[in-house]
Protein backbone atom coordinates (compact mmCIF):
# COMPACT_ATOMS: atom_id res chain seq x y z
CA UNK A 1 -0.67 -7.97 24.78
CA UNK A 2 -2.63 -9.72 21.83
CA UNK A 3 -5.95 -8.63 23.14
CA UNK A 4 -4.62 -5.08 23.87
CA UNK A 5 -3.15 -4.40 20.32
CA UNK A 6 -6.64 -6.46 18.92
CA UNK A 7 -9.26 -3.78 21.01
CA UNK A 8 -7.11 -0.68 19.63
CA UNK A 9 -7.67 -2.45 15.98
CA UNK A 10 -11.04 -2.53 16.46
CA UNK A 11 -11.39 0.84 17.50
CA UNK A 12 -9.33 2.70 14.82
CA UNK A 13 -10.67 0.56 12.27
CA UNK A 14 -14.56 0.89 12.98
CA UNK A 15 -17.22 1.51 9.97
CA UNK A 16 -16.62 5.23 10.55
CA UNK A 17 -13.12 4.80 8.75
CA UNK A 18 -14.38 2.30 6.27
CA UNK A 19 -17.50 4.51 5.47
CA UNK A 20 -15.19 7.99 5.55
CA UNK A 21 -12.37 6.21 3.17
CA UNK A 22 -15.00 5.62 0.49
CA UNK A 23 -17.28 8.75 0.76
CA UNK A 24 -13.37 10.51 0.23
CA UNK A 25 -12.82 8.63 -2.76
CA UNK A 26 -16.72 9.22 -4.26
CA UNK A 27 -16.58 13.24 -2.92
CA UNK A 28 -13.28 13.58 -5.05
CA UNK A 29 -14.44 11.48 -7.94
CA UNK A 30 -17.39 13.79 -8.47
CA UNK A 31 -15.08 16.88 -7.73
CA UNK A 32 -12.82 16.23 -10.34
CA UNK A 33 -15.31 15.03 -12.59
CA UNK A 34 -13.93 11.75 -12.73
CA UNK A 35 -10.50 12.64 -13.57
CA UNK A 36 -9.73 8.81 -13.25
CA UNK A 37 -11.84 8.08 -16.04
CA UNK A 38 -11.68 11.38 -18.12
CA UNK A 39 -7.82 11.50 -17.65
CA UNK A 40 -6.69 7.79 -18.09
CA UNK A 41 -4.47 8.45 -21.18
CA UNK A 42 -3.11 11.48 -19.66
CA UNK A 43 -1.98 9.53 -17.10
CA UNK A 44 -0.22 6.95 -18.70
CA UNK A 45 1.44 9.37 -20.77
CA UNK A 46 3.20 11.03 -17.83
CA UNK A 47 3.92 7.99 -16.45
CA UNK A 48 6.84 7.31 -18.98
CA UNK A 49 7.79 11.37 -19.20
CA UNK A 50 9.29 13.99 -16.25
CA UNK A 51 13.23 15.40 -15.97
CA UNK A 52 15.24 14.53 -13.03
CA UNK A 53 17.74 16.83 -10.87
CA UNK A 54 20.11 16.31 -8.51
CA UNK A 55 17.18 17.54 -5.70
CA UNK A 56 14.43 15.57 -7.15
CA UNK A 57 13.56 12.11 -9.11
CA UNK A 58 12.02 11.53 -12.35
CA UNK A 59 8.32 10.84 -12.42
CA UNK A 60 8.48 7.41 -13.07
CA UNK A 61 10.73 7.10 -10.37
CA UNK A 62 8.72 8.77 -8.00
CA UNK A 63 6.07 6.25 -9.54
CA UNK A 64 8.44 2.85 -8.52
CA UNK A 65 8.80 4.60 -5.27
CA UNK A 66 5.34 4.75 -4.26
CA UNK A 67 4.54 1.75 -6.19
CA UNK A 68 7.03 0.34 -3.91
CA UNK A 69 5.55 1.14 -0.83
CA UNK A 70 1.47 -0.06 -2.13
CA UNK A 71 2.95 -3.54 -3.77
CA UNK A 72 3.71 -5.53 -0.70
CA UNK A 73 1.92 -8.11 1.01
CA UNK A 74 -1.33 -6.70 0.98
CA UNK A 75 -1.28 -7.28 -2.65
CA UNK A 76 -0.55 -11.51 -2.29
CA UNK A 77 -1.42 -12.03 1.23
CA UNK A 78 -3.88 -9.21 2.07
CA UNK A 79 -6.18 -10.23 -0.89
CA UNK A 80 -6.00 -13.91 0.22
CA UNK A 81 -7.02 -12.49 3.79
CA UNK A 82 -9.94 -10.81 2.60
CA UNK A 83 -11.74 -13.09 0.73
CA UNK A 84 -10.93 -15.69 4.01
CA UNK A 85 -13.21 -13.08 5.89
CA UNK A 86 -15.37 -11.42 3.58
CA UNK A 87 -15.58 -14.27 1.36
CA UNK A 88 -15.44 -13.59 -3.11
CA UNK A 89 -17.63 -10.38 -2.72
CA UNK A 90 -14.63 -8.53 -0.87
CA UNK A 91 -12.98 -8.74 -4.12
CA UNK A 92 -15.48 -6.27 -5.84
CA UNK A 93 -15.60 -3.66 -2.88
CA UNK A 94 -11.80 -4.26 -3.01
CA UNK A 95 -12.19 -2.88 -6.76
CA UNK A 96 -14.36 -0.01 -5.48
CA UNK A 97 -12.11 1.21 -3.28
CA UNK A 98 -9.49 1.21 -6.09
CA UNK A 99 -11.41 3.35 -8.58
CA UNK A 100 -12.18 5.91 -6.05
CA UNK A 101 -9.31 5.66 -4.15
CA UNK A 102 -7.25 6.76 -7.63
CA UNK A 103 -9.27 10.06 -7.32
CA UNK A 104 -7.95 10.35 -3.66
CA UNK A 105 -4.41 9.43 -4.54
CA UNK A 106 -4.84 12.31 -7.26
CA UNK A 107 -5.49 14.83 -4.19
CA UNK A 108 -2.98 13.76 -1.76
CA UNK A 109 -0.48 13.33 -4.11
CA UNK A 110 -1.02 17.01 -6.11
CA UNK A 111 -1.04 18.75 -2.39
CA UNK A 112 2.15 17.05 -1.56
CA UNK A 113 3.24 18.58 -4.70
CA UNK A 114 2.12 21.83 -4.06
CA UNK A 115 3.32 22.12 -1.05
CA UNK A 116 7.20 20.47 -0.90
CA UNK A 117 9.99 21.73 0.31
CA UNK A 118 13.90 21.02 -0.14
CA UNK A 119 15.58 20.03 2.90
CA UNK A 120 19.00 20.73 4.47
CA UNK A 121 20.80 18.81 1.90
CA UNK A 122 18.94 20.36 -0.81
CA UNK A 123 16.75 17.19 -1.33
CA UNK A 124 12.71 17.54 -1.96
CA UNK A 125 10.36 16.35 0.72
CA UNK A 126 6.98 16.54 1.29
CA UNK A 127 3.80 14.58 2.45
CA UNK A 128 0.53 14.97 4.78
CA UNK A 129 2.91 16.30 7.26
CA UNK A 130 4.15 19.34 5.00
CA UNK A 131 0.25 20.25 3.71
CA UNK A 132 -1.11 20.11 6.79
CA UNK A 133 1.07 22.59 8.12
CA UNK A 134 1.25 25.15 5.26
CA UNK A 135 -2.28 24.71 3.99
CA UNK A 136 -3.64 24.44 7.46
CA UNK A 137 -1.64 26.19 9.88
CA UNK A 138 -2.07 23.49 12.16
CA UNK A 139 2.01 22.25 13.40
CA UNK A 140 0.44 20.62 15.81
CA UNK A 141 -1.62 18.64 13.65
CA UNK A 142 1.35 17.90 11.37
CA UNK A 143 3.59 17.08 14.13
CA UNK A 144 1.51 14.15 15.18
CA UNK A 145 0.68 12.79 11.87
CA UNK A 146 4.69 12.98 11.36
CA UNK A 147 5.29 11.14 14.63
CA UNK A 148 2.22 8.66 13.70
CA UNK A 149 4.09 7.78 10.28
CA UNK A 150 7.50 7.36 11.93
CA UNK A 151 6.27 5.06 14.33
CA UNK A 152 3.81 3.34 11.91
CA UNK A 153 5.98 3.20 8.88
CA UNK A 154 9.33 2.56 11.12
CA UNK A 155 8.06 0.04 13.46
CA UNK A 156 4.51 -0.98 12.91
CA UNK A 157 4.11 -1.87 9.49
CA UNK A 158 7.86 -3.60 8.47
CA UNK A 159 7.29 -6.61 10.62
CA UNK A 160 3.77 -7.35 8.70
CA UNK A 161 5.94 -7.54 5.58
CA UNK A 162 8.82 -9.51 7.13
CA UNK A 163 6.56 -11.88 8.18
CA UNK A 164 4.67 -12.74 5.22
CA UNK A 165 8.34 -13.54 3.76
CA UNK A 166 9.48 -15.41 6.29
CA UNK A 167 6.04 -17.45 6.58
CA UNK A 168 5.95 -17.81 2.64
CA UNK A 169 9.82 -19.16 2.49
CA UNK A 170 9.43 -21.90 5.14
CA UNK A 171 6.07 -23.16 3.66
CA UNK A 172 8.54 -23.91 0.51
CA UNK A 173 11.93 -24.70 2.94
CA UNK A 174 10.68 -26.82 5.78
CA UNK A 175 8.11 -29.18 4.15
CA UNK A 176 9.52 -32.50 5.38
CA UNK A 177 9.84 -34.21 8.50
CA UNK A 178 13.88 -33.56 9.04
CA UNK A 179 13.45 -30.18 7.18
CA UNK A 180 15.46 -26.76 8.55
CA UNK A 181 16.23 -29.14 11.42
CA UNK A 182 19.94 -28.29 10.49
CA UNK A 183 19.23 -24.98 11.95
CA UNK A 184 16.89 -25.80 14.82
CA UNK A 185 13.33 -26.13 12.93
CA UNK A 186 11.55 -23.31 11.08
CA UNK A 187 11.46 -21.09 14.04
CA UNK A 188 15.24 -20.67 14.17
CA UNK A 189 14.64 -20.89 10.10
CA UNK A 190 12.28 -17.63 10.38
CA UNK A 191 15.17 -15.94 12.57
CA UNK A 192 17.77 -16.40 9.72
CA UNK A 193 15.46 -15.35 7.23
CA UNK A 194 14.46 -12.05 9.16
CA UNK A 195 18.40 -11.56 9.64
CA UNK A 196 18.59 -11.55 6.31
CA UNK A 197 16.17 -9.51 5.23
CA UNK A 198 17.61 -7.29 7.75
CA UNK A 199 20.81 -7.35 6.26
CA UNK A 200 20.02 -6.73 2.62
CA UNK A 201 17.76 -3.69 3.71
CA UNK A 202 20.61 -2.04 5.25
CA UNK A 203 22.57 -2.11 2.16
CA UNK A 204 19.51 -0.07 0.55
CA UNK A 205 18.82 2.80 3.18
CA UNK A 206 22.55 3.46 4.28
CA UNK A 207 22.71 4.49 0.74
CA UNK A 208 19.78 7.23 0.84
CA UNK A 209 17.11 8.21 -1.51
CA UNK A 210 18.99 7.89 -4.56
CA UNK A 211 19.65 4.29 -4.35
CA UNK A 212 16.17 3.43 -2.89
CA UNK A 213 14.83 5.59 -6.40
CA UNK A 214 16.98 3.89 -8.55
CA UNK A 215 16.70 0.19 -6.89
CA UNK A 216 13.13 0.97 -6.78
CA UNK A 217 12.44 1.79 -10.88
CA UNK A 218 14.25 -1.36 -11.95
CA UNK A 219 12.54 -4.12 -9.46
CA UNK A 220 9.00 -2.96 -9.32
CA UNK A 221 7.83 -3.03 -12.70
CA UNK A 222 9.70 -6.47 -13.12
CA UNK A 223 7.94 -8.23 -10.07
CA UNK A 224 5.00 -6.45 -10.90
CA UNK A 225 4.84 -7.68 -14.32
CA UNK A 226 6.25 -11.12 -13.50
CA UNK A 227 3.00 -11.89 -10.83
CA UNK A 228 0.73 -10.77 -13.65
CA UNK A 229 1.79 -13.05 -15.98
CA UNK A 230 1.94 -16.06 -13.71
CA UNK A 231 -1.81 -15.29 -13.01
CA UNK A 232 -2.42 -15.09 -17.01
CA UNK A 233 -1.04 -18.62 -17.26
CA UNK A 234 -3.30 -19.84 -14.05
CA UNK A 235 -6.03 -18.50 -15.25
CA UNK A 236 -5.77 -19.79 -18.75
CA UNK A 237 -5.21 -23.19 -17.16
CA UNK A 238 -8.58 -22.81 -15.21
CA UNK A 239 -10.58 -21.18 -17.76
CA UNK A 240 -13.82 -22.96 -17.32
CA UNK A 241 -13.80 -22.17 -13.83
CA UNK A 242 -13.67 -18.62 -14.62
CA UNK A 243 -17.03 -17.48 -15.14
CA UNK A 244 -18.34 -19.18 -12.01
CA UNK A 245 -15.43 -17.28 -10.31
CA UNK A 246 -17.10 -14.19 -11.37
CA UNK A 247 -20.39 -15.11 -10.92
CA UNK A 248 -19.13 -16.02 -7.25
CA UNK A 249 -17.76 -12.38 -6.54
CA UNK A 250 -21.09 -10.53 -8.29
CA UNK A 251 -23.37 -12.71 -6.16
CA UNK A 252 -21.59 -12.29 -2.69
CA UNK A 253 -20.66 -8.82 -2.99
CA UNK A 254 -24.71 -7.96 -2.47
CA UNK A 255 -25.15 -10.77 -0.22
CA UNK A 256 -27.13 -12.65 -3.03
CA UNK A 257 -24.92 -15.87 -2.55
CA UNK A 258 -26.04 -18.76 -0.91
CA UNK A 259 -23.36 -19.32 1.28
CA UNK A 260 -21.83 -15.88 1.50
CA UNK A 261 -24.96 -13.89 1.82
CA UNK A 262 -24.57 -13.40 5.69
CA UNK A 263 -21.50 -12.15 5.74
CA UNK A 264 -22.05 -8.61 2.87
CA UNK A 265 -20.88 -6.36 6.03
CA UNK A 266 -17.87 -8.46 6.28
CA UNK A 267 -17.34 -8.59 2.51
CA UNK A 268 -17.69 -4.59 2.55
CA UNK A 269 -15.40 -4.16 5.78
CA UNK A 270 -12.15 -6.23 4.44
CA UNK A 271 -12.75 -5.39 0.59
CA UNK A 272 -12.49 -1.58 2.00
CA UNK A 273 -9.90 -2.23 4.90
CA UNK A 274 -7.58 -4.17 2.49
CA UNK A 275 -8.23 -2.16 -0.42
CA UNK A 276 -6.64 1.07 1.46
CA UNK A 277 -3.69 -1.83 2.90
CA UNK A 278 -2.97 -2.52 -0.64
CA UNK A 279 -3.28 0.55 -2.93
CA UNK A 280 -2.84 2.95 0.06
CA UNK A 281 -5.08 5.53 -1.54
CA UNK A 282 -5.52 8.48 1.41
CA UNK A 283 -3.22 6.44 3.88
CA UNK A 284 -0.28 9.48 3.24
CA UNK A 285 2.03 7.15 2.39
CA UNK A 286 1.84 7.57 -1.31
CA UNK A 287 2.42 11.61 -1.16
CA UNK A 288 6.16 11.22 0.26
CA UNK A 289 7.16 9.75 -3.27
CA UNK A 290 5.63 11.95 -5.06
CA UNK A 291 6.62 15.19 -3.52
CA UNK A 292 9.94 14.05 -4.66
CA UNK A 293 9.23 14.26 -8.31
CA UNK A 294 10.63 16.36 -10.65
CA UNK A 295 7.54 17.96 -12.39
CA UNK A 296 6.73 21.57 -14.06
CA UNK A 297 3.20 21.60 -12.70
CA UNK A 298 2.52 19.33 -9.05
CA UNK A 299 -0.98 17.82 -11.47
CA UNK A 300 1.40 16.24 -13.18
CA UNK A 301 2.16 13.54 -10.37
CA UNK A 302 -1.41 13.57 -9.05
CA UNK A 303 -1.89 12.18 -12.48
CA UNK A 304 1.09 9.74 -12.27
CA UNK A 305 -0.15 8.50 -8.47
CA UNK A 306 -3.61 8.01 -10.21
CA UNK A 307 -2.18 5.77 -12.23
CA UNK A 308 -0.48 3.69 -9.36
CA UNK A 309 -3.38 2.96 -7.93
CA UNK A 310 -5.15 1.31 -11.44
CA UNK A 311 -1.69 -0.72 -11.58
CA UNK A 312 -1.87 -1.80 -8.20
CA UNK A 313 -5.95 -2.63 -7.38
CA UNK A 314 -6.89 -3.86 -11.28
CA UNK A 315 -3.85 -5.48 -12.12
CA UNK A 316 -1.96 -7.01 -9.09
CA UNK A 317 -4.40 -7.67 -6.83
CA UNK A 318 -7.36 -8.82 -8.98
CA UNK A 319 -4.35 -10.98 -10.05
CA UNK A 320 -4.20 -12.80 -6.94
CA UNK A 321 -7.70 -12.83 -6.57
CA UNK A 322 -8.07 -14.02 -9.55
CA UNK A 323 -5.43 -16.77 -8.71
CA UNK A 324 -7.13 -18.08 -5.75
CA UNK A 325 -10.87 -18.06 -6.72
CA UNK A 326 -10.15 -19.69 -10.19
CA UNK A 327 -8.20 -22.78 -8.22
CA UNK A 328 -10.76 -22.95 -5.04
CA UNK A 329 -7.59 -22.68 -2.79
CA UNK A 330 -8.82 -20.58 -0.26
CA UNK A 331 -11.23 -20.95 3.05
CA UNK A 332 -14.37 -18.17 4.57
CA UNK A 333 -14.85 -17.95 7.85
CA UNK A 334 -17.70 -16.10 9.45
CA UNK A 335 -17.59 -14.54 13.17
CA UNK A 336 -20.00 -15.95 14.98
CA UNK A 337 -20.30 -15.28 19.53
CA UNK A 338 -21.02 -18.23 22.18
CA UNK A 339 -21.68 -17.47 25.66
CA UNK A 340 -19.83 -14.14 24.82
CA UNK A 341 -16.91 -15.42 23.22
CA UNK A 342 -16.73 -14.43 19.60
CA UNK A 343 -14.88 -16.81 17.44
CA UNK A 344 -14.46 -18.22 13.32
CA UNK A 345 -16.34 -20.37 11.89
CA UNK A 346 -15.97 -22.37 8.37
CA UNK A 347 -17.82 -21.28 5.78
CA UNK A 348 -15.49 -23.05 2.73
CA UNK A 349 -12.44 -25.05 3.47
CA UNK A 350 -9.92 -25.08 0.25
CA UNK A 351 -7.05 -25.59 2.19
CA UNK A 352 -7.63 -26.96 5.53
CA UNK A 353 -5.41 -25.80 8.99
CA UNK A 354 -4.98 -22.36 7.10
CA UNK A 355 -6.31 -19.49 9.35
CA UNK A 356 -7.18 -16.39 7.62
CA UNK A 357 -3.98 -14.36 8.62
CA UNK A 358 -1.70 -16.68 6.70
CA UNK A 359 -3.12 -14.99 3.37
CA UNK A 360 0.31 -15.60 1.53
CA UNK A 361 -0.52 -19.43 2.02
CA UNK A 362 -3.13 -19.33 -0.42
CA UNK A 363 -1.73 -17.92 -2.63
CA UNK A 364 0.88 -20.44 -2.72
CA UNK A 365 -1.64 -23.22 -2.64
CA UNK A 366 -3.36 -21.72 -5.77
CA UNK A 367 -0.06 -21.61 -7.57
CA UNK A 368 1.19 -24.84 -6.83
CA UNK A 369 -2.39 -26.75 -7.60
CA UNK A 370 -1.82 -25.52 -11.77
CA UNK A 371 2.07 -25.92 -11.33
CA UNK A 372 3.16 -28.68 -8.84
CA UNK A 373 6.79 -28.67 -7.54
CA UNK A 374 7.83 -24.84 -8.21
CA UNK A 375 4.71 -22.78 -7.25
CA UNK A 376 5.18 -22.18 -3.96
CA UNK A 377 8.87 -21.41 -5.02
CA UNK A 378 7.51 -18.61 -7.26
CA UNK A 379 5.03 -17.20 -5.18
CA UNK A 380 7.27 -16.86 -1.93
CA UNK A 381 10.07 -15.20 -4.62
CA UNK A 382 7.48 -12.79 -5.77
CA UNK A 383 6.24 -12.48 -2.05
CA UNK A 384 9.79 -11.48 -1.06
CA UNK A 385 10.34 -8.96 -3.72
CA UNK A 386 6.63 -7.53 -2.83
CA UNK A 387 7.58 -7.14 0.81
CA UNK A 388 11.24 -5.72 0.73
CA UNK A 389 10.69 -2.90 -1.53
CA UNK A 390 8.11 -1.80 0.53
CA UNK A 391 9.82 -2.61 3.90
CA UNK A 392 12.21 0.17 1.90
CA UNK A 393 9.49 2.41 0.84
CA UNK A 394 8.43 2.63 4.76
CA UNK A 395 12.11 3.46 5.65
CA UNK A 396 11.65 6.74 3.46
CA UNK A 397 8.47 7.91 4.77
CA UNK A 398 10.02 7.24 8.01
CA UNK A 399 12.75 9.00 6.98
CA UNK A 400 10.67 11.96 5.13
CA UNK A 401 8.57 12.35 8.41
CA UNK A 402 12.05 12.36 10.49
CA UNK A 403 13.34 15.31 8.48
CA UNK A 404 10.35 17.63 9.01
CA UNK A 405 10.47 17.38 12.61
CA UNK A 406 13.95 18.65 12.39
CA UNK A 407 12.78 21.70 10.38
CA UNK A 408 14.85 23.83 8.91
CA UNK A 409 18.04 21.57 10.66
CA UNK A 410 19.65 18.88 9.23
CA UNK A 411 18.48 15.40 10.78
CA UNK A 412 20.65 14.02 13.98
CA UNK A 413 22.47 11.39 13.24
CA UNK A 414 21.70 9.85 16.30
CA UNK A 415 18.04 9.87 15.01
CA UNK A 416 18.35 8.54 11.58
CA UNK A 417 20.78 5.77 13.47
CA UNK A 418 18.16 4.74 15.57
CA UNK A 419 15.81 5.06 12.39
CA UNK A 420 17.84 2.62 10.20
CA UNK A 421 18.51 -0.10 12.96
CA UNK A 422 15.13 0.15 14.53
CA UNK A 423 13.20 -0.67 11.08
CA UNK A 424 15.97 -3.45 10.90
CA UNK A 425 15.38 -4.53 14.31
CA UNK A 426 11.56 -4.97 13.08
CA UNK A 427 12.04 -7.12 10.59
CA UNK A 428 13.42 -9.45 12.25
CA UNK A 429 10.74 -9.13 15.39
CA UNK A 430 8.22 -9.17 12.63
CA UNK A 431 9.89 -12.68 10.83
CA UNK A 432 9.82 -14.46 13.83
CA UNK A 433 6.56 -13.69 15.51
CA UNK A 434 2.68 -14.66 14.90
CA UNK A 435 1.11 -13.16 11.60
CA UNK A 436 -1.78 -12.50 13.79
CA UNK A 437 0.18 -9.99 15.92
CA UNK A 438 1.91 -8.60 12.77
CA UNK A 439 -0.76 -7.87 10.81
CA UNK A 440 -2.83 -6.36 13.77
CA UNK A 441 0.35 -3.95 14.42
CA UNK A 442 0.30 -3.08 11.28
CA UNK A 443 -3.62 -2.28 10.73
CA UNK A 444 -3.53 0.19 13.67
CA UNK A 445 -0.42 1.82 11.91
CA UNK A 446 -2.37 2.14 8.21
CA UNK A 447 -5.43 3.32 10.18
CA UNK A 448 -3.68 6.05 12.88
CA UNK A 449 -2.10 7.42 8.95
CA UNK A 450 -5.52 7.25 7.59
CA UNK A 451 -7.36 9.07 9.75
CA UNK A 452 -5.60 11.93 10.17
CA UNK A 453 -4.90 11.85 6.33
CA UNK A 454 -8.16 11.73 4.92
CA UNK A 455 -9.75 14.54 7.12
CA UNK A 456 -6.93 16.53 6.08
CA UNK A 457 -7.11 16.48 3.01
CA UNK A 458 -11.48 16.60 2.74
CA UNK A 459 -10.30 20.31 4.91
CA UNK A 460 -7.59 20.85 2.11
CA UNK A 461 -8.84 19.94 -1.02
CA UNK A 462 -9.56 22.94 -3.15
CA UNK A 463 -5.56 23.92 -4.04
CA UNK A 464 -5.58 20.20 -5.77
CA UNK A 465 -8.82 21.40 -7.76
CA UNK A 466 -7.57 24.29 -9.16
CA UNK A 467 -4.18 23.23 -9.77
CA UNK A 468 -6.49 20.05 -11.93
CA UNK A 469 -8.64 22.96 -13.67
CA UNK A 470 -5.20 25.13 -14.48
CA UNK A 471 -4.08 21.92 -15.49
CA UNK A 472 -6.22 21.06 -17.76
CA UNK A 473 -6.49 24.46 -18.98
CA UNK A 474 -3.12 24.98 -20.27
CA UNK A 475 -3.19 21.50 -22.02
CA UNK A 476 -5.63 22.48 -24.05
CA UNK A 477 -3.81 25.92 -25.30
CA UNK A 478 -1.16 23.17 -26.27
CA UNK A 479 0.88 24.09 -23.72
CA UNK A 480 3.45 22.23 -21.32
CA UNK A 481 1.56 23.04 -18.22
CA UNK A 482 3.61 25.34 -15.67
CA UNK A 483 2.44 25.62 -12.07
CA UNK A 484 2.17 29.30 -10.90
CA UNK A 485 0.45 29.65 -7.13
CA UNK A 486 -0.18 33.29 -7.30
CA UNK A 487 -2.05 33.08 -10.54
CA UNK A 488 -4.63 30.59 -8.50
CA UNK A 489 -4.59 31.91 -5.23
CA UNK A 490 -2.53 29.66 -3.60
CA UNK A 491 -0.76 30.66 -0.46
CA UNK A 492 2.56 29.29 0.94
CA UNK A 493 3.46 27.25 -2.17
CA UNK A 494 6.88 28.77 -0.86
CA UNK A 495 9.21 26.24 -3.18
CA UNK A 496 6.85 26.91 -6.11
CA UNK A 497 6.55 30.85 -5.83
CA UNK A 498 11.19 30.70 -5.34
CA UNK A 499 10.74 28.75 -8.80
CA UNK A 500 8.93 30.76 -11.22
């Protein structure tokens, strides 16, 4: 099953991806002139503004939302896993990614805008799935990248995030000899936990969208916030390490290091591959959260998701990048074949006995070498936080993708049943099994959304570009911008054209 699930990885996630995810994020930068650059202060400032109805959240809700669903592991343990293959140097392509990918998110986001709907309980959805089908024409198309992100964001792509927290708790839990044996060893340890992750996450998404919104806005910014400043105090700790840390990530990233320089393709290949994990810029995950924004003009949010992607690349992931270069906890491997059998080899060995999928470990290792006794504690709290509320955002672009294949009906119960307690059912698969085989799942689920996201939207771009130019027009008459598809052309803005 392992080698099965690792030759469908390999084939989803070849260079044509990698190479097609950043010549997205370059094609858009240039198209909107660099709106990531030229609009940075709009974006904050929309950030922190928007109205709320009873069918829609407020901006910065939408914001938490999304946020939600890019800050998981792939911000602690997805980092950790890509320097461990593509040694410091994935850290700068990881940076790359971000800055273009906050063009991308821009696009995505403004078509989901453009394009959402209210569904039969007067909520509003949208995502890939709605723009490909009124921009494009193509149900068929949209039907399978719905079906893709229910099966990718339902049962894929929880269990990666379950079992980072599990794997993060019992590195803190089950340190001694006698430890957890209470309740069988840290397997049976790993059960409990996934049981009650399980558990808690129920309590979220039996409430709907509302509570996941308003759960959402309060715990995001305060994890968020709460990593960042742990890293601070690290990296004030080890500031004379720092500028060889950069020096270190400079070097590698063009294969000028010493020890890294054979492995630049690797550096590229993770840097990209857990860039797009992390910030999820052209993944479609990010446009289901902010088609449920209420906004006068959908350039508004493409703005606001802009701005997610900045928070989550510059500040939370160079965070724990930042964490485990400055302490030298972490180990690079290189693949290297024998007699046809390809397998790691040691480059650097911070931590001995930790493979490369056990990212979160790391992490924790970096923490606790500055702050023996509780930073292990800290980092599998943050961890946990990270995960959940993005095991949550994945229940509502399950959920999202769920409702458009109903249509124009209200959702079966049956369905959303099955929804709810297979996602739950994941976690706990996902807490108890091998990180390898969780975080290989969860790849092919981030690169199945991928590709059929970013060639949709290269086909659909040009309704995000003028509703950036009308934008920007009307901002600087003074006005509140107001979105009005007929004025620009736009066809089958349906909710838009209702709403004028």
């Amino acid at each position: 099953m392992e080698s099965i699930v690792e030759y469908v990885n390999g084939i989803i996630w070849s260079n044509a991806l990698i190479f097609m995810c950043l010549g997205a994020g370059l094609w858009f930068s240039l198209r909107t002139r660099f709106m990531q650059i030229r609009g940075f202060a709009e974006m904050c400032r929309l950030t922190v503004r928007g109205e709320k109805s009873d069918a829609g959240v407020s901006s910065f809700q939408a914001l938490a939302m999304s946020m939600a669903g890019r800050m998981g592991i792939g911000n602690i343990a997805g980092v950790a896993t890509a320097i461990a293959y593509g040694g410091p140097g994935a850290i700068f392509w990881m940076w790359v990614m971000g800055f273009l990918g906050a063009a991308t998110s821009y696009v995505e986001s403004t078509l989901a805008q453009i394009y959402k709907t209210k569904d039969a309980e007067g909520r509003y959805r949208g995502g890939p799935a709605y723009y490909i089908e009124k921009a494009m024409g193509l149900k068929w198309y949209a039907a399978v990248f719905a079906v893709a992100t229910v099966i990718a964001a339902g049962f894929l792509l929880p269990g990666v995030q379950a079992n980072a927290i599990a794997d993060s708790a019992v590195n803190v839990l089950c340190t001694g000899a006698d430890a957890c044996a209470s309740v069988g060893g840290a397997a049976s340890m790993k059960l409990w936990i996934g049981l009650t992750v399980a558990v808690l996450l129920g309590i979220i998404i039996f409430g709907g969208v509302k509570r996941i919104a308003s759960f959402a806005e309060v715990i995001v910014p305060f994890m968020a916030l709460g990593f960042i400043l742990m890293a601070v105090v690290v990296m004030m700790l080890n500031a004379s390490k720092v500028p060889t840390m950069f020096a270190d990530i400079f070097s590698s990233a063009f294969g000028a290091h010493a020890a890294f320089g054979g492995i630049i393709g690797q550096a590229i290949a993770w840097g990209v591959k857990r860039g797009i994990y992390a910030n999820e810029a052209g993944q479609g995950t990010g446009p289901h959260a902010a088609a449920a924004a209420e906004v006068s003009h959908p350039a508004k949010q493409g703005y606001v998701q802009a701005f997610a992607i900045y928070f989550d690349t510059m500040l939370v992931c160079t965070s724990t990048a930042f964490l485990v270069l400055s302490t030298g906890m972490y180990n690079v491997f290189r693949e290297v074949t024998e007699g046809g059998v390809t397998k790691l080899e040691a480059i650097i060995t911070g931590v001995p006995g930790v493979q490369p999928s056990e990212g979160a470990l790391f992490t924790q290792a970096a923490v606790e070498s500055v702050l023996p006794g509780w930073g292990a504690g800290f980092v599998a709290l943050a961890l946990f936080f990270f995960a959940f509320t993005t095991i949550m955002a994945y229940y509502y672009m399950a959920e999202t993708n769920l409702t458009y294949l109903a249509g124009s009906n209200r959702t079966h119960p049956a369905a959303m049943l099955v929804l709810r307690l297979g996602i739950m059912g994941m976690v706990v698969f996902g807490a108890y099994h091998n990180a390898k085989m969780a975080w290989a799942l969860g790849d092919i689920g981030v690169g199945l959304m991928a590709w059929l996201n970013v060639v949709a939207i290269l086909i659909l771009q040009k309704p995000a570009m003028l509703a950036l130019t009308d934008y920007e027009r009307q901002k600087k008459l003074g006005l509140d911008p107001v979105f009005d598809p007929d004025a620009l052309g736009i066809k089958n803005a349906d909710f838009w054209r209702r709403n004028k």
